[in-house]
Protein backbone atom coordinates (compact mmCIF):
# COMPACT_ATOMS: atom_id res chain seq x y z
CA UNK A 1 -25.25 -4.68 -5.53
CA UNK A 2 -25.18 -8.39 -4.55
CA UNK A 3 -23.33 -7.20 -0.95
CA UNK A 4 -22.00 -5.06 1.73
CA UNK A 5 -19.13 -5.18 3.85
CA UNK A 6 -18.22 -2.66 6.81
CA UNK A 7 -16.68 -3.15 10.05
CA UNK A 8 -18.29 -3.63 13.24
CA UNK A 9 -18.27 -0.05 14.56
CA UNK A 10 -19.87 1.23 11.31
CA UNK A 11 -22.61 4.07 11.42
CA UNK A 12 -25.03 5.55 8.59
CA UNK A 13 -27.70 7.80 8.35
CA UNK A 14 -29.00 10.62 9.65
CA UNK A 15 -26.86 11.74 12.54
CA UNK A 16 -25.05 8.23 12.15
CA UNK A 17 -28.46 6.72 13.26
CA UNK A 18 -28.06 3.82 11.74
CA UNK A 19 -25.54 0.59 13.28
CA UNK A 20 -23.83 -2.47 11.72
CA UNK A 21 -26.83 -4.41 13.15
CA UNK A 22 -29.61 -2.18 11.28
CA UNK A 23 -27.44 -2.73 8.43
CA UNK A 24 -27.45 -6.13 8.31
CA UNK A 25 -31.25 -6.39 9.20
CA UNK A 26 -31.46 -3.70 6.27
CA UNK A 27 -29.67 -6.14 3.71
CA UNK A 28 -31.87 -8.92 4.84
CA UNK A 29 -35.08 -7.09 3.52
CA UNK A 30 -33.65 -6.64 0.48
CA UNK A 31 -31.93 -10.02 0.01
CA UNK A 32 -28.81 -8.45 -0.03
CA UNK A 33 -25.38 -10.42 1.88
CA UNK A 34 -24.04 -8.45 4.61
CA UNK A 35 -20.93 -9.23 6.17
CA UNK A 36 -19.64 -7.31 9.59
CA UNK A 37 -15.85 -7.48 9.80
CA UNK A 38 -14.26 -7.37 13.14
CA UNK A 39 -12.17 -4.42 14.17
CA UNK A 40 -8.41 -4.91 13.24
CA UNK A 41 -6.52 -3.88 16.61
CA UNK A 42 -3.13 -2.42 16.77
CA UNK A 43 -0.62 -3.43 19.37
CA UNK A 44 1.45 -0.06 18.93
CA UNK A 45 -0.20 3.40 19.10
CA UNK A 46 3.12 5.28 17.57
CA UNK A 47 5.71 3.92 15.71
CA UNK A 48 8.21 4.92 18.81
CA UNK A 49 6.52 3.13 21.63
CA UNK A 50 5.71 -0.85 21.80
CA UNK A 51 2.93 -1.59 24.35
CA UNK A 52 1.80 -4.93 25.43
CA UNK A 53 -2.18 -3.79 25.73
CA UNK A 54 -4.38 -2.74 22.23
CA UNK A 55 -3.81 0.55 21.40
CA UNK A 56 -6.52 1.28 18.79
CA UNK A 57 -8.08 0.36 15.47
CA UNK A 58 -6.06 -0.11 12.43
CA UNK A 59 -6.73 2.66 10.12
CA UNK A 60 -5.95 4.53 6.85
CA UNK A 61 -4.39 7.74 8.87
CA UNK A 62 -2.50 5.55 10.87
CA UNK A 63 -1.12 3.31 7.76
CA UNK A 64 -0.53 7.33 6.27
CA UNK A 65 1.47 8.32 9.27
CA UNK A 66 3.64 4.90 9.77
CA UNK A 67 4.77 5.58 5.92
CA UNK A 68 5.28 9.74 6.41
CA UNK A 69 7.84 8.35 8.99
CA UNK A 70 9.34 6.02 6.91
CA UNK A 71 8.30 2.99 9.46
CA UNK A 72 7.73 0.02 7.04
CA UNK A 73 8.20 -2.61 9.71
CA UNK A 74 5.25 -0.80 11.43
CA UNK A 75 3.43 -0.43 7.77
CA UNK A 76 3.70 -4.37 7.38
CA UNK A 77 2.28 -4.69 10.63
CA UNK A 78 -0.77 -2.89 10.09
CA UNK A 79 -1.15 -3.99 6.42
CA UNK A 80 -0.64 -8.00 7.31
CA UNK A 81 1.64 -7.63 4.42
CA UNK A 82 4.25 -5.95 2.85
CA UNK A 83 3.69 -2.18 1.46
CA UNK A 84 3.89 -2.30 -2.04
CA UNK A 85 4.58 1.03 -4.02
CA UNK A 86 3.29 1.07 -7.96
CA UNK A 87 5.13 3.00 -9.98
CA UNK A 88 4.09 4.15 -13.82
CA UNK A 89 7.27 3.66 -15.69
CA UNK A 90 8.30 5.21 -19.46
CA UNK A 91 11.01 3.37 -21.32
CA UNK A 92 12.64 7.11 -20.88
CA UNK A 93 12.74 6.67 -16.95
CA UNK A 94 14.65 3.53 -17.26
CA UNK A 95 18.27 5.11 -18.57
CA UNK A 96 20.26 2.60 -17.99
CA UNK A 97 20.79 -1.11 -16.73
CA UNK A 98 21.25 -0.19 -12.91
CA UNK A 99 18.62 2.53 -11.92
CA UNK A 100 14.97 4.07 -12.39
CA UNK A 101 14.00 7.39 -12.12
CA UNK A 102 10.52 8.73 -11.76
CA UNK A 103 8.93 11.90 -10.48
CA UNK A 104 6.82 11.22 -7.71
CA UNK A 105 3.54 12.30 -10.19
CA UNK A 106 4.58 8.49 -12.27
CA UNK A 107 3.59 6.88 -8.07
CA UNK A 108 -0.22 4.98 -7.94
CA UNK A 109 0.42 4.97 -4.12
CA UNK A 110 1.81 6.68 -1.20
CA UNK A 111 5.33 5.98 -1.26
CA UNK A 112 7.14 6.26 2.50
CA UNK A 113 8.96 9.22 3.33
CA UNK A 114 11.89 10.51 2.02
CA UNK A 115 15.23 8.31 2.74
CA UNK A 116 17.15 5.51 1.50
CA UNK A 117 15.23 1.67 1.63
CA UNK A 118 16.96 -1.26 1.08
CA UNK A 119 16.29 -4.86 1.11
CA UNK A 120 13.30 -4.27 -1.20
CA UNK A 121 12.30 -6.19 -4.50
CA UNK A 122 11.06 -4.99 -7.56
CA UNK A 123 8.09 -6.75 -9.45
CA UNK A 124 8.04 -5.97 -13.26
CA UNK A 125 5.78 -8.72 -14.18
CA UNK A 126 3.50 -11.50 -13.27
CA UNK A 127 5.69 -14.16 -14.55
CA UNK A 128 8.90 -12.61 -14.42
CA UNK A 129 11.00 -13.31 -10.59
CA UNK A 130 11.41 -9.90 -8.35
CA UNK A 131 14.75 -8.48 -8.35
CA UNK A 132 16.39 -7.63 -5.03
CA UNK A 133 16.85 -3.65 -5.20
CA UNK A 134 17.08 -0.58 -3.06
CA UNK A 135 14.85 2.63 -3.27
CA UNK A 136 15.55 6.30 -2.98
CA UNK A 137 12.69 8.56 -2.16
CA UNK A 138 13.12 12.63 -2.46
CA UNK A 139 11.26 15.84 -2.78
CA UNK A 140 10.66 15.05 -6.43
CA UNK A 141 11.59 11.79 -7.47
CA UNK A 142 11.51 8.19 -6.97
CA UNK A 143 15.10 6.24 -7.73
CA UNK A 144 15.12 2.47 -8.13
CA UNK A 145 18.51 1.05 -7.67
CA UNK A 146 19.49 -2.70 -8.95
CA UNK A 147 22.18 -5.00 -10.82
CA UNK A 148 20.92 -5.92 -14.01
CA UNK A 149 17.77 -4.50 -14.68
CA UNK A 150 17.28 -5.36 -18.09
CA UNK A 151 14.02 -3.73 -18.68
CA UNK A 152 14.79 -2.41 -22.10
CA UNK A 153 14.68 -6.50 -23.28
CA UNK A 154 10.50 -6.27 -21.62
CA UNK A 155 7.54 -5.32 -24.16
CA UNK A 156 7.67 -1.41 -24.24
CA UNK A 157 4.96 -1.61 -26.50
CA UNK A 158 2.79 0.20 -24.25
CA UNK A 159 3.64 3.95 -23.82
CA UNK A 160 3.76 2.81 -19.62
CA UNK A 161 4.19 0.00 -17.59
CA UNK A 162 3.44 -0.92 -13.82
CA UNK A 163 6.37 -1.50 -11.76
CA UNK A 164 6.52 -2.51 -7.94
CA UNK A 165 8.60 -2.20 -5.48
CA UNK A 166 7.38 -3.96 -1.95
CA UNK A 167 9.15 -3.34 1.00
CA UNK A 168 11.41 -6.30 3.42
């Protein structure tokens, strides 16, 4: 370990003795960088109100919660980016030149709750461009809708391949 990083309200220990400052006096000792990130503040408690004043830390639940309602404006907001859903794709799940289907065990990530999502682009490579496309999340599956797909012309050579879809 060459270095830590927590945020400023961190606490460790017994009985969560232990503060970002002991932390970082802790590291010192053992010539080890510490680095104490500010707390990320969010200007909108719930996705239905807007409120001028801070309404509380940025967190995992809440990220969880904006996505369970399907709020990806809100999810891009707390991110500082765009949510991007990873998907582990089979040549199979890719039947034809327009759409990809893939049960929701193929997802890396928690995708956003079940609806229709346009305005979204799909990533199949590093150096390929995305391709504008709409998604389709159910019960039990995942559908990618776009014109032209043409993933049966990429390297299938590998059993899977990591697809992703990031959100407008």
């Amino acid at each position: 370990v060459c270095g830590v990083v927590a945020g400023e309200n961190y606490r460790f220990g017994y009985r969560a003795s232990g503060d970002a400052s002991e932390l970082v006096r802790l590291c010192e000792e053992y010539g080890i960088g510490a680095y104490i990130i500010s707390s990320v503040m969010d200007k909108k408690q719930d996705s239905g109100k807007r409120d001028s004043k801070d309404r509380g830390q940025v967190s995992s639940t809440r990220v969880r919660q904006a996505l369970a309602a399907g709020d990806m404006r809100y999810v891009s907001e707390l991110l500082g980016r765009a949510h991007r859903l990873i998907l582990r794709v089979r040549a199979r799940d890719v039947p034809s030149e327009r759409r990809i289907s893939v049960p929701r065990s193929s997802l890396l990530n928690l995708p956003p709750g079940n609806g229709i999502y346009k305005a979204c682009l799909l990533l199949v490579g590093d150096h390929e461009p995305s391709i504008p496309c709409s998604l389709v999340v159910d019960t039990s599956n995942i559908h990618v809708e776009a014109e032209g797909l043409r993933l049966c012309n990429s390297d299938w050579s590998q059993e899977f391949r990591l697809l992703g879809v990031e959100f407008g």
